[in-house]
Protein backbone atom coordinates (compact mmCIF):
# COMPACT_ATOMS: atom_id res chain seq x y z
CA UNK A 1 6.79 -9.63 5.66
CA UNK A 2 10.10 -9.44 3.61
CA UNK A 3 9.19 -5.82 2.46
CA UNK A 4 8.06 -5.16 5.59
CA UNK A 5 11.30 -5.52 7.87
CA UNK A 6 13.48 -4.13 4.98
CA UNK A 7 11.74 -0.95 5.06
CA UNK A 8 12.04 -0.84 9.26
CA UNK A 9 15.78 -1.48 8.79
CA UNK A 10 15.72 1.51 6.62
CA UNK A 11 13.88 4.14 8.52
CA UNK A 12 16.15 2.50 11.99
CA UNK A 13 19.11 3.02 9.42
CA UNK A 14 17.69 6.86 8.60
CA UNK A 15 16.78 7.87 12.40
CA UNK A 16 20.80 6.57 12.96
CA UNK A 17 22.39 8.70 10.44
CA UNK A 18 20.21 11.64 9.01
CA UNK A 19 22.47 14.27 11.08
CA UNK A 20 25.65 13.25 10.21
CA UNK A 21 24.01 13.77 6.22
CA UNK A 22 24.89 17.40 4.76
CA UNK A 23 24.06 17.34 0.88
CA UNK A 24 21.84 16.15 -1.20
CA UNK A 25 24.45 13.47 -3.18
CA UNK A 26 24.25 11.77 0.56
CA UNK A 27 20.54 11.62 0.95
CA UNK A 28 20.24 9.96 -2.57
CA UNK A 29 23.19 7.48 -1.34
CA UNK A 30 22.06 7.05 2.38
CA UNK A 31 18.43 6.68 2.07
CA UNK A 32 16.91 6.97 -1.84
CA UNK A 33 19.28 4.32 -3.62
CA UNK A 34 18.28 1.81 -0.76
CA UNK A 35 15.24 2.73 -1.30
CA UNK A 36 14.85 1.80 -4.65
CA UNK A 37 16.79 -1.59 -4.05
CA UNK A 38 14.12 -2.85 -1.49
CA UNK A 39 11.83 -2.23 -4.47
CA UNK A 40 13.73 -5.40 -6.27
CA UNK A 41 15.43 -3.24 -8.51
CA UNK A 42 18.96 -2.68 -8.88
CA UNK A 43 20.41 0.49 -8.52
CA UNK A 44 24.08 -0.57 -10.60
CA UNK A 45 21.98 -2.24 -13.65
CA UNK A 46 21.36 1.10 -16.25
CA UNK A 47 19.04 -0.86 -17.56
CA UNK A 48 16.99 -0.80 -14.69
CA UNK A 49 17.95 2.40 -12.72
CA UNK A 50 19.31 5.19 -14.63
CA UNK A 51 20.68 8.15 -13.05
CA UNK A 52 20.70 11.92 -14.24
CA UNK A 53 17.71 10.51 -16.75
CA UNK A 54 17.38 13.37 -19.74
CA UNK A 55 14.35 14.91 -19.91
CA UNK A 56 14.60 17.90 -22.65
CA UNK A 57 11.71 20.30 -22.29
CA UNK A 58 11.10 21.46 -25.93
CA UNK A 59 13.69 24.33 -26.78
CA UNK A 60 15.69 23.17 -23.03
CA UNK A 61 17.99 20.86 -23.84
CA UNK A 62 19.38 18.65 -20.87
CA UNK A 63 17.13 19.09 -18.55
CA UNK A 64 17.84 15.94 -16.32
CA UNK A 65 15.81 13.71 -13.42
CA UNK A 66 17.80 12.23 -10.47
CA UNK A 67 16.36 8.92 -11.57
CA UNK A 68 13.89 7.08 -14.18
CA UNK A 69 13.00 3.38 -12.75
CA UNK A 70 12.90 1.40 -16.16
CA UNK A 71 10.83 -1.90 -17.11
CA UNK A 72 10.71 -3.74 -20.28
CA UNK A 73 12.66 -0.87 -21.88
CA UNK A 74 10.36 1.78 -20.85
CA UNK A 75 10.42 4.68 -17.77
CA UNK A 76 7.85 3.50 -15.35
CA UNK A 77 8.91 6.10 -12.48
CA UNK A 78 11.23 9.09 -12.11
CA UNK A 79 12.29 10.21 -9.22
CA UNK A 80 13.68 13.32 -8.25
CA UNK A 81 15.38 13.97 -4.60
CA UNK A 82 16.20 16.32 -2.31
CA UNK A 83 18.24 17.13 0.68
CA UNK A 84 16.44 14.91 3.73
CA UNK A 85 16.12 18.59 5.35
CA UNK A 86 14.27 20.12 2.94
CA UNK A 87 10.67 20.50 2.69
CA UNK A 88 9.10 18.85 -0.34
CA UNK A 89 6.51 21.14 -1.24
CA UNK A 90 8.69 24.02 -3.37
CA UNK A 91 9.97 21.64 -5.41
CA UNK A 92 6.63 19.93 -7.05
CA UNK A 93 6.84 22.76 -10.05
CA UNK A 94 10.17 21.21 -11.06
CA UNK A 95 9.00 17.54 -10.90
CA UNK A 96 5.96 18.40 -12.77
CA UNK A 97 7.75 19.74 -15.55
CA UNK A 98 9.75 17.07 -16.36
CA UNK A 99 6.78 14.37 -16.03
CA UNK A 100 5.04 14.76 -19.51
CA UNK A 101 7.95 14.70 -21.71
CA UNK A 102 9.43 10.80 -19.76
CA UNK A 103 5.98 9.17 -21.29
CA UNK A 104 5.74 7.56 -17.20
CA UNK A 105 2.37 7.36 -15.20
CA UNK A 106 4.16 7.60 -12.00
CA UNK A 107 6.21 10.38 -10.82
CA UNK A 108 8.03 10.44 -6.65
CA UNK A 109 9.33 13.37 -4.72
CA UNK A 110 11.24 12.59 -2.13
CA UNK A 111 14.09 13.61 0.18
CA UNK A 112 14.88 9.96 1.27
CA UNK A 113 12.34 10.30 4.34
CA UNK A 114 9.44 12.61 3.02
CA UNK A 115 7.45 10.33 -0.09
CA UNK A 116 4.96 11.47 -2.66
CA UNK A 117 3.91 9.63 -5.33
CA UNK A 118 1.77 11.33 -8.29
CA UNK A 119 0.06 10.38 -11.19
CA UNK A 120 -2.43 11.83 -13.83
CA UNK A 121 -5.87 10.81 -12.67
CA UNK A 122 -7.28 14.78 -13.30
CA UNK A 123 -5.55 15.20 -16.90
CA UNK A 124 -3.91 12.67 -18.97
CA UNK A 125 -0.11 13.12 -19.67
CA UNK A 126 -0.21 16.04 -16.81
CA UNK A 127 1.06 15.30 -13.15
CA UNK A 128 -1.52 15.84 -10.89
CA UNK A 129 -0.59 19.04 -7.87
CA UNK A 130 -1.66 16.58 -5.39
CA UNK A 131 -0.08 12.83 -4.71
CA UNK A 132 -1.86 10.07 -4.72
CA UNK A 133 -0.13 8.58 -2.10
CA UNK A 134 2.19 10.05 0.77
CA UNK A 135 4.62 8.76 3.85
CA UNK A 136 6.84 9.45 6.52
CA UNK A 137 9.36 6.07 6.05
CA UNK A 138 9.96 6.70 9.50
CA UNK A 139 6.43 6.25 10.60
CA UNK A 140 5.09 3.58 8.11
CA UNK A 141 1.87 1.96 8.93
CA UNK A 142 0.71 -1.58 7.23
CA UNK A 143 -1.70 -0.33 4.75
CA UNK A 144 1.38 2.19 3.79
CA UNK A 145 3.06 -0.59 3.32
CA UNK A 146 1.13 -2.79 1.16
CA UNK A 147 1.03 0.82 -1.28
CA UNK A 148 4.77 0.51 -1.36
CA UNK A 149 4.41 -3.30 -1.99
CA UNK A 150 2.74 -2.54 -5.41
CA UNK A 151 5.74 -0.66 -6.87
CA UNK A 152 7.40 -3.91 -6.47
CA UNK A 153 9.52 -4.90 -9.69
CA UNK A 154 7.98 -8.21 -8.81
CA UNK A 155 3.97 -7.06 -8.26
CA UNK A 156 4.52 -3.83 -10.41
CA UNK A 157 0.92 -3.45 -12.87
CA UNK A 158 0.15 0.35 -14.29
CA UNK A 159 -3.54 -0.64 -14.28
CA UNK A 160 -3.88 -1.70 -10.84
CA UNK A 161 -2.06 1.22 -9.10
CA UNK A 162 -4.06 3.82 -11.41
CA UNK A 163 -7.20 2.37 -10.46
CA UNK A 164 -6.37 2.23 -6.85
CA UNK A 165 -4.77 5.71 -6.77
CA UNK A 166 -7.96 7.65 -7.51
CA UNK A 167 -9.72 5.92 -4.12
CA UNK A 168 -6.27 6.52 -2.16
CA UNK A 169 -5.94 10.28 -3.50
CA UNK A 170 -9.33 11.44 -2.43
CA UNK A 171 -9.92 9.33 0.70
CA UNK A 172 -6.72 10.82 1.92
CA UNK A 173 -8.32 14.71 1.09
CA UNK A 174 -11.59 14.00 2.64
CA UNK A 175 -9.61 12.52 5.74
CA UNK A 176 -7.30 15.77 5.62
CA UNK A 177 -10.69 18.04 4.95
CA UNK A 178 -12.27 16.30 7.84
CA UNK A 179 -9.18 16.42 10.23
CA UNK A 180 -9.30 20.31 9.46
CA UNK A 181 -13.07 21.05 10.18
CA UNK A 182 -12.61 19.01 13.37
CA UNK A 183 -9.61 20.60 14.30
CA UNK A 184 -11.08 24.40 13.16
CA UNK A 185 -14.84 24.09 12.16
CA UNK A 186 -15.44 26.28 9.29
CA UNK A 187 -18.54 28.72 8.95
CA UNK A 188 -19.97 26.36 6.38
CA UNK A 189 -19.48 23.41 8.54
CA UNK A 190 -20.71 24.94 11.87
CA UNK A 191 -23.76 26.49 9.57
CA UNK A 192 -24.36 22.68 8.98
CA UNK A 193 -24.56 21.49 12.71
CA UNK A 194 -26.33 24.81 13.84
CA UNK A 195 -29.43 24.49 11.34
CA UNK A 196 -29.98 21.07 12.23
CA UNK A 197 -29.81 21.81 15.90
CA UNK A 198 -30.80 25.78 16.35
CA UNK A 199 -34.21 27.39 15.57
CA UNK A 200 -33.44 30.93 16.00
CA UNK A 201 -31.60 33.17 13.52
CA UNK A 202 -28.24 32.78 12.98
CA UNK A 203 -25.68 35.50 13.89
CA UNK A 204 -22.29 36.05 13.61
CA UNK A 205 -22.18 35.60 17.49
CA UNK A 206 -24.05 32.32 17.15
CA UNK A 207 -22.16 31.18 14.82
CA UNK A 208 -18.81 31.49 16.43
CA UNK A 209 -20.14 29.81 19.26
CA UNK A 210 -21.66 26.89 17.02
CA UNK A 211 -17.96 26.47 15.57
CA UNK A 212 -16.90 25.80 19.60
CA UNK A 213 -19.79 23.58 20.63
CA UNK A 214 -19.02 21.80 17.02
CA UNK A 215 -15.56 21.23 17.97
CA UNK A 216 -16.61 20.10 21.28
CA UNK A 217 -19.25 17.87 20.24
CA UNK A 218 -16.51 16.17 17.66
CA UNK A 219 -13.89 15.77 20.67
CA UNK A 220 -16.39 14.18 22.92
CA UNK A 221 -17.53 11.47 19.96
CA UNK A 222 -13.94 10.92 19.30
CA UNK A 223 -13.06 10.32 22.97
CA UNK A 224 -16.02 8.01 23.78
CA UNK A 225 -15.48 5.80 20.93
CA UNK A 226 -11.75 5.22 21.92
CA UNK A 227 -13.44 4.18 25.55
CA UNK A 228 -16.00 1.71 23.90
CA UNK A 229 -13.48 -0.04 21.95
CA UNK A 230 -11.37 -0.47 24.96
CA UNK A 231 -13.70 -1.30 26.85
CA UNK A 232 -14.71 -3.87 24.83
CA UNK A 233 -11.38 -5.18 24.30
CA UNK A 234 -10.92 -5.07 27.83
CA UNK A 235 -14.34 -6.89 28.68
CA UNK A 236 -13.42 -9.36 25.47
CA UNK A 237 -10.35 -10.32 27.65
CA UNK A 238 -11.56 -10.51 31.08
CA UNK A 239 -14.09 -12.95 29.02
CA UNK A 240 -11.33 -14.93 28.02
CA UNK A 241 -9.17 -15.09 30.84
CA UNK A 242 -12.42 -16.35 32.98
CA UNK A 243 -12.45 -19.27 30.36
CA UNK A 244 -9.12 -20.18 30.40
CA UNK A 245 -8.90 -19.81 34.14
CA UNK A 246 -11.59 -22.19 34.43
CA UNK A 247 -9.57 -24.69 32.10
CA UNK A 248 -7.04 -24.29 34.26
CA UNK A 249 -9.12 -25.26 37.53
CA UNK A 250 -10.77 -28.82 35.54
CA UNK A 251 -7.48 -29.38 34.45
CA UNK A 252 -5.54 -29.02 37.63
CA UNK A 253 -7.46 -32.24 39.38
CA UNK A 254 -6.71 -34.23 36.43
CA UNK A 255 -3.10 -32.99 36.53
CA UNK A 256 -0.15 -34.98 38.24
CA UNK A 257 3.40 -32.82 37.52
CA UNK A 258 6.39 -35.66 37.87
CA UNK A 259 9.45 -34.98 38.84
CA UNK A 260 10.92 -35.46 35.33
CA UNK A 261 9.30 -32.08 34.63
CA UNK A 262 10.09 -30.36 37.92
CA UNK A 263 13.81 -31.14 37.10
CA UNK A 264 13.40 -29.78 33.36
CA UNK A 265 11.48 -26.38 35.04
CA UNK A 266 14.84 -26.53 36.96
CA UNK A 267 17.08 -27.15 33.88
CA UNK A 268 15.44 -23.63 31.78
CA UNK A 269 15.90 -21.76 34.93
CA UNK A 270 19.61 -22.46 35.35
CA UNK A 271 19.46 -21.13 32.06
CA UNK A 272 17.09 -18.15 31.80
CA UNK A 273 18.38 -16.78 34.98
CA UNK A 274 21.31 -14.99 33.21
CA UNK A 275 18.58 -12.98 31.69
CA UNK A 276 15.74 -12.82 34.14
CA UNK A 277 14.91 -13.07 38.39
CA UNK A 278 13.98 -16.25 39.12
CA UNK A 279 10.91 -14.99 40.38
CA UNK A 280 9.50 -14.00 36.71
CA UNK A 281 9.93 -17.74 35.72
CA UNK A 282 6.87 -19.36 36.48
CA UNK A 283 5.29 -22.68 35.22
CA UNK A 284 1.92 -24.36 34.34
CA UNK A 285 0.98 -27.86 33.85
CA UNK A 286 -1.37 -28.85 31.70
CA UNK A 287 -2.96 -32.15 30.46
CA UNK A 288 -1.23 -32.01 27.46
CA UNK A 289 2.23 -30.00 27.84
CA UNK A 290 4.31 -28.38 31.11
CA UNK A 291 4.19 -24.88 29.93
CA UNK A 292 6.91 -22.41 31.60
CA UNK A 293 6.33 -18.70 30.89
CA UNK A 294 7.50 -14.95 31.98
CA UNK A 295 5.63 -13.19 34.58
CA UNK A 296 3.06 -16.05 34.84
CA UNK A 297 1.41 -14.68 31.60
CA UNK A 298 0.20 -17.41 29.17
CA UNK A 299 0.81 -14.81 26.33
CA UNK A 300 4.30 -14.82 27.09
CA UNK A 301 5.59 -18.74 26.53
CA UNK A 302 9.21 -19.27 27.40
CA UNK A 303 8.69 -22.47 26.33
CA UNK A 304 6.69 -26.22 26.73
CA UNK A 305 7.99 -29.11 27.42
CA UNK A 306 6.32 -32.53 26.19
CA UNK A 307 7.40 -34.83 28.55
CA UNK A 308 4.82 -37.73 28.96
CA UNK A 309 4.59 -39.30 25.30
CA UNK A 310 6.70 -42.11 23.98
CA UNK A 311 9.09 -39.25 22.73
CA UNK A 312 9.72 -36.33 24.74
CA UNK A 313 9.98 -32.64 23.16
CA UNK A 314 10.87 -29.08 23.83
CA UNK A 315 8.29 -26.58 22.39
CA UNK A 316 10.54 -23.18 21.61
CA UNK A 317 8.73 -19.93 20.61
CA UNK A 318 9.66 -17.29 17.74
CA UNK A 319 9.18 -13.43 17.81
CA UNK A 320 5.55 -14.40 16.57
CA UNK A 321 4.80 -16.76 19.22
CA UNK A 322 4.69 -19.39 17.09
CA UNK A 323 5.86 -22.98 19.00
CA UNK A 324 8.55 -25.33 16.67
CA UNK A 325 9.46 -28.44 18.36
CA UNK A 326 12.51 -30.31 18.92
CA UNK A 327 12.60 -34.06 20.02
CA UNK A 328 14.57 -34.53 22.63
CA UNK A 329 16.62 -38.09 23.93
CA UNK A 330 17.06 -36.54 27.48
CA UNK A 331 16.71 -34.11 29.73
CA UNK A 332 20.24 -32.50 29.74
CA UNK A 333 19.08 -31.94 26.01
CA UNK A 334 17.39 -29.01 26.75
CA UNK A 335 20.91 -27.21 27.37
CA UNK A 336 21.37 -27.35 23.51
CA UNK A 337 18.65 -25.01 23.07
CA UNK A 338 20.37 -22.25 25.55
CA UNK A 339 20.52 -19.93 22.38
CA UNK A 340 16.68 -19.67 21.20
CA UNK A 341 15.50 -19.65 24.83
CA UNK A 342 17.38 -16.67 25.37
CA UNK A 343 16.13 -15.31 22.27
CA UNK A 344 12.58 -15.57 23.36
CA UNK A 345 13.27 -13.99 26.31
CA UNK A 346 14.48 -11.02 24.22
CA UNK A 347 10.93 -10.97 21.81
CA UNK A 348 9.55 -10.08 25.19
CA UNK A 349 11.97 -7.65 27.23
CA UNK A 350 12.75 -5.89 23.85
């Protein structure tokens, strides 16, 4: 979760200040060093992070990497950067040159936005064209993530990411191959649909209109699969809400709301009317708490109060919906918590 949110601040931090960047000594102090801190290792220790890392190429002498990650003495990543407006592609020869003579298994291109991580998995000691694993930090998705997690000074094992980087290397080119047939069916690939589904002989006119029908027939599975798992979401739900609707109604003729709680409802909306209409603050009793949430949406709790114990509590909610409770001696109490209630209100509007 840690990694997680330092990466987000990043890539907010990137989307802020990328155009006001000009060279390529900004992009390494902007984005890459920070980069390389959320990995857990420091950028100022050279025993860690060493910049301008020599790497002599036989008879050329000072040939030099941006940066060499060490560990226990030894390189166990270079890196070598470019301008954040620069494409990263041109630039693989240069990184590939320098990665057999640094005795690393892990090589990264990157322009402080663009990622791409290599290895050797095709030929030991040589950096493979292709990387293993690739990302926009700007667009980072949760099994992205937990890639980046494994470069972690902290979680960092040579055996683990090898192993894993063959599976992540050529899922991602069957996903890219696949992507591309759908996108622009091939002969081969439209030859492959037609013979399974045409009897007559195959001619360059059929065959272009194969490739169409192929492309349509891919759109339409694509499209009706998004529907069914909506659908089902939806209908999983509806399902729910019937059940908890029906809660409600056995609940509500076993449910007596005092006017202790009235007057707390009363007390939260004095306060969470500087942020919301009144309107939007609705309540809910309950046999076991006097729930008061936005919009009248039980997925959206402002907060409960627990009112008819031998203690009384306020129930306050965190960005993850999670309820932490505070005892409470009275009801004017409740004004103490001003702060987080306003903060909930925020999880939701923001």
């Amino acid at each position: 979760m840690e990694l997680q949110s330092q990466l987000k601040s990043l890539a907010e931090k990137i989307s802020l200040l990328k155009d006001k960047i000009e060279t390529e000594e900004s992009t390494k102090h902007a984005f890459v060093l920070p980069f390389i801190n959320i990995l857990g290792y420091d950028a100022f220790n050279p025993l860690e992070v060493v910049p301008e890392f020599t790497a002599d190429l036989g008879l050329k002498k000072g040939e030099k990497v941006d940066y060499a990650i060490f560990q226990n003495g030894e390189p166990i990543l270079i890196i070598e950067c470019k301008n954040w407006k620069e494409p990263l592609t041109v630039h693989n020869s240069q990184l590939f040159r320098y990665f057999h003579v640094t005795q690393t298994r892990f090589s990264l291109l990157t322009n402080g936005i663009q990622y791409q991580f290599f290895t050797d998995l095709e030929n030991k000691n040589k950096m493979d064209e292709k990387p293993f694993l690739e990302f926009d930090i700007t667009e980072l998705k949760d099994s992205v993530i937990n890639e980046i997690a494994k470069f972690h000074r902290s979680n960092f094992d040579i055996d683990k990411i090898i192993n894993n980087a063959s599976s992540l290397k050529y899922t991602r080119e069957i996903k890219n191959a696949i992507n591309s047939e759908i996108t622009s069916p091939s002969n081969e690939f439209a030859r492959l649909f037609a013979g399974k589904a045409y009897s007559g002989r195959l001619t360059e006119k059929i065959l272009e209109e194969f490739k169409e029908l192929v492309q349509k027939a891919f759109s339409q599975i694509i499209s009706e699969k998004i529907n069914d798992r909506l659908n089902s979401a939806l209908k999983k739900e509806s399902v729910q809400q019937k059940v908890e609707n029906i809660e409600l109604e056995d609940d509500a003729h076993k449910i007596e709301t005092t006017e202790e709680e009235l007057e707390a409802f009363r007390i939260v909306v004095a306060i969470l009317r500087r942020k919301l209409n009144v309107e939007r603050i609705v309540y809910r009793d309950t046999q076991s708490y006097f729930g008061i949430l936005l919009d009248d949406n039980n997925r959206k709790p402002l907060c409960r109060l627990h009112l008819n114990g031998g203690k009384k509590y306020i129930g306050l909610f965190d960005s993850e919906r999670k309820e932490l409770r505070k005892q409470i001696e009275k009801l004017e109490d409740i004004y103490e918590f001003e702060k987080e209630l306003l903060e909930t209100v925020d999880y939701y509007e923001n």
